[in-house]
C-alpha atoms as a PDB file:
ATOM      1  CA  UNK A   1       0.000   0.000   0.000  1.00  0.00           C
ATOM      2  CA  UNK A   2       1.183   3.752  -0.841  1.00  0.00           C
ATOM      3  CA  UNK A   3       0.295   6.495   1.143  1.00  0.00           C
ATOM      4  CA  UNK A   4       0.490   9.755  -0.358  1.00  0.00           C
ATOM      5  CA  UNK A   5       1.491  12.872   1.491  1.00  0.00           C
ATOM      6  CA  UNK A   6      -0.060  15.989   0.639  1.00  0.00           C
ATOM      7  CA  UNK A   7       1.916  19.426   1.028  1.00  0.00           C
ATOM      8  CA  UNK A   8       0.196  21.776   3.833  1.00  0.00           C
ATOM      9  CA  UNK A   9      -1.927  24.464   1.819  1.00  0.00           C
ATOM     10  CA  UNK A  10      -0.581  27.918   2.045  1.00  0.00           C
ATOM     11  CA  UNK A  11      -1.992  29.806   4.655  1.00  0.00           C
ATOM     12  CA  UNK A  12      -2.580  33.695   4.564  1.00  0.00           C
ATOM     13  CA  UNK A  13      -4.565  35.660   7.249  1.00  0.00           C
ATOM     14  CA  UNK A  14      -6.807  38.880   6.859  1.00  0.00           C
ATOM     15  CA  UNK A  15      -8.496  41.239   9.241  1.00  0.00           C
ATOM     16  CA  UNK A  16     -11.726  40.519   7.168  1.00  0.00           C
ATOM     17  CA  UNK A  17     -12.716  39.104   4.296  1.00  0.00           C
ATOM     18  CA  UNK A  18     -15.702  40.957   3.246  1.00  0.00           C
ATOM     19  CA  UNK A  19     -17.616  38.692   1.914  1.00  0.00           C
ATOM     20  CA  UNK A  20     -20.009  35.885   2.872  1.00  0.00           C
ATOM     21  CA  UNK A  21     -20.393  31.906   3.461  1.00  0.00           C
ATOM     22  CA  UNK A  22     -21.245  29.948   0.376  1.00  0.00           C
ATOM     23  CA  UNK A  23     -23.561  27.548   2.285  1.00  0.00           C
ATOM     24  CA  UNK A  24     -25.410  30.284   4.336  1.00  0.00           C
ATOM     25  CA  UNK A  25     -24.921  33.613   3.589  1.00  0.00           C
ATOM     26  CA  UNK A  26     -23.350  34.793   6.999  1.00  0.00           C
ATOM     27  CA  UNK A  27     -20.061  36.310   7.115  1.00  0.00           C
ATOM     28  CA  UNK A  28     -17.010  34.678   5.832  1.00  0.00           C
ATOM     29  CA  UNK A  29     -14.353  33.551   8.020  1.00  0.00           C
ATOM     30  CA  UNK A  30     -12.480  31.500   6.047  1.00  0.00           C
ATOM     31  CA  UNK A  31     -11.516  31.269   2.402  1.00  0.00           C
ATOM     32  CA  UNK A  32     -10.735  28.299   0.718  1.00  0.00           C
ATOM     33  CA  UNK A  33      -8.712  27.397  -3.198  1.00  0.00           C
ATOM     34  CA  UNK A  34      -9.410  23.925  -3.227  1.00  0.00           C
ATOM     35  CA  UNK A  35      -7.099  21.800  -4.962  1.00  0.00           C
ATOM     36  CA  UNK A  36      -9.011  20.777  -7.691  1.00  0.00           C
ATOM     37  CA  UNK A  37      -9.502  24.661  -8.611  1.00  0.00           C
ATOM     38  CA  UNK A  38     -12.360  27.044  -7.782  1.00  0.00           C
ATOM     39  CA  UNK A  39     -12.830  28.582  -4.432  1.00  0.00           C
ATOM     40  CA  UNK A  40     -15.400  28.144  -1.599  1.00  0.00           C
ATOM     41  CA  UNK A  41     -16.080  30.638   1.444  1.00  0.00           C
ATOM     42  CA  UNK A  42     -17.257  29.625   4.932  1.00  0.00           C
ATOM     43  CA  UNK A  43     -18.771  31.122   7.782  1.00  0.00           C
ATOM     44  CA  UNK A  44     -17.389  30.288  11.198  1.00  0.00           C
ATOM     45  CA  UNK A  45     -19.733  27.227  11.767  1.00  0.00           C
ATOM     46  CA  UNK A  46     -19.629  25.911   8.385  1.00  0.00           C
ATOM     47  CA  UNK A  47     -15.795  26.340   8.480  1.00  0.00           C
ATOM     48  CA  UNK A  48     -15.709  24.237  12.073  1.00  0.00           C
ATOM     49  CA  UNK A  49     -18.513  21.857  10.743  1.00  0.00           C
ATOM     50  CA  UNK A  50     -16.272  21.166   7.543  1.00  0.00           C
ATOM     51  CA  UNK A  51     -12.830  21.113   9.182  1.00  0.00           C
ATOM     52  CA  UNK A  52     -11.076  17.724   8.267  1.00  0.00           C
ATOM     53  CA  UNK A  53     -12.552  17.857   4.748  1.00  0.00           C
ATOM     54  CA  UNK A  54     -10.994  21.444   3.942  1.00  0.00           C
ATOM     55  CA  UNK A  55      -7.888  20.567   5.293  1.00  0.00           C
ATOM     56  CA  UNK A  56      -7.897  17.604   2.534  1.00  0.00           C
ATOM     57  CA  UNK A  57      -8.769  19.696  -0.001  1.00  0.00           C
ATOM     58  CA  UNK A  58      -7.131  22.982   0.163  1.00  0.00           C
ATOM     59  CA  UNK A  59      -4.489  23.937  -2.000  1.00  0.00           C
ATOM     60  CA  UNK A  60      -4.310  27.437   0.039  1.00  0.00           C
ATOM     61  CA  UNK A  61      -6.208  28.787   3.183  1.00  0.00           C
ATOM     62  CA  UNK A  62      -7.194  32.704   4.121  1.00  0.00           C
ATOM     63  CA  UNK A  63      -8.367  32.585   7.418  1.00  0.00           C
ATOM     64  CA  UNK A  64      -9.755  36.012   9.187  1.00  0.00           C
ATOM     65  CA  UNK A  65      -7.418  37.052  12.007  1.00  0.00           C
ATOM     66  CA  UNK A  66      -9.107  35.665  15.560  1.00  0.00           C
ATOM     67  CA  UNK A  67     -11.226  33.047  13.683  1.00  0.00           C
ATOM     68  CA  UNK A  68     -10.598  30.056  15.887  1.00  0.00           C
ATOM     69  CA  UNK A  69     -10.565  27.743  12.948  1.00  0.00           C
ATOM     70  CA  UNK A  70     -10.682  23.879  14.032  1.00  0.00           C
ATOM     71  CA  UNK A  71      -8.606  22.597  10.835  1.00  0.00           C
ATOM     72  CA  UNK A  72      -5.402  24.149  12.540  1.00  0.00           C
ATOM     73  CA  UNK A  73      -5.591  20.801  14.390  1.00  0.00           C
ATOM     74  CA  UNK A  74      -6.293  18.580  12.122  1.00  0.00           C
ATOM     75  CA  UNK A  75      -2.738  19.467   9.989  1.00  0.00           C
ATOM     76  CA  UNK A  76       1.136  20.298  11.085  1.00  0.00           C
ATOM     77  CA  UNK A  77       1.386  24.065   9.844  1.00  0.00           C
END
């Protein structure tokens, strides 16, 4: 079995983002550019909610400064 090792996405940090979740409208608190392409936004609960899954996905992170984002924990940054 192979196990492939994913580089960390890049991770920037804004005082706000200015614009709003993609699954609820609420503010943003986290930006995502998947890996695949494209980008998805997240409010603070969606972020949380959606943690481990970002983290596999991201190619590069902008996280709003004080946003207590879970996915810090799930990676080595």
């Amino acid at each position: 079995m192979t196990q492939l090792v994913s580089p960390a996405p890049r991770l920037d940090s804004t005082p706000a983002l200015g614009d709003i979740c993609d699954r609820c409208g609420v503010a943003a608190k986290l930006q995502v550019e998947l890996d695949v392409g494209g980008a998805l936004t997240f409010c603070g609960h969606h972020a949380n909610e959606h943690a481990k899954e970002i983290v596999r996905r991201a190619a590069g992170l902008v996280v709003e400064d004080g946003f207590d984002w879970r996915g810090f924990a799930h990676r080595e940054w």
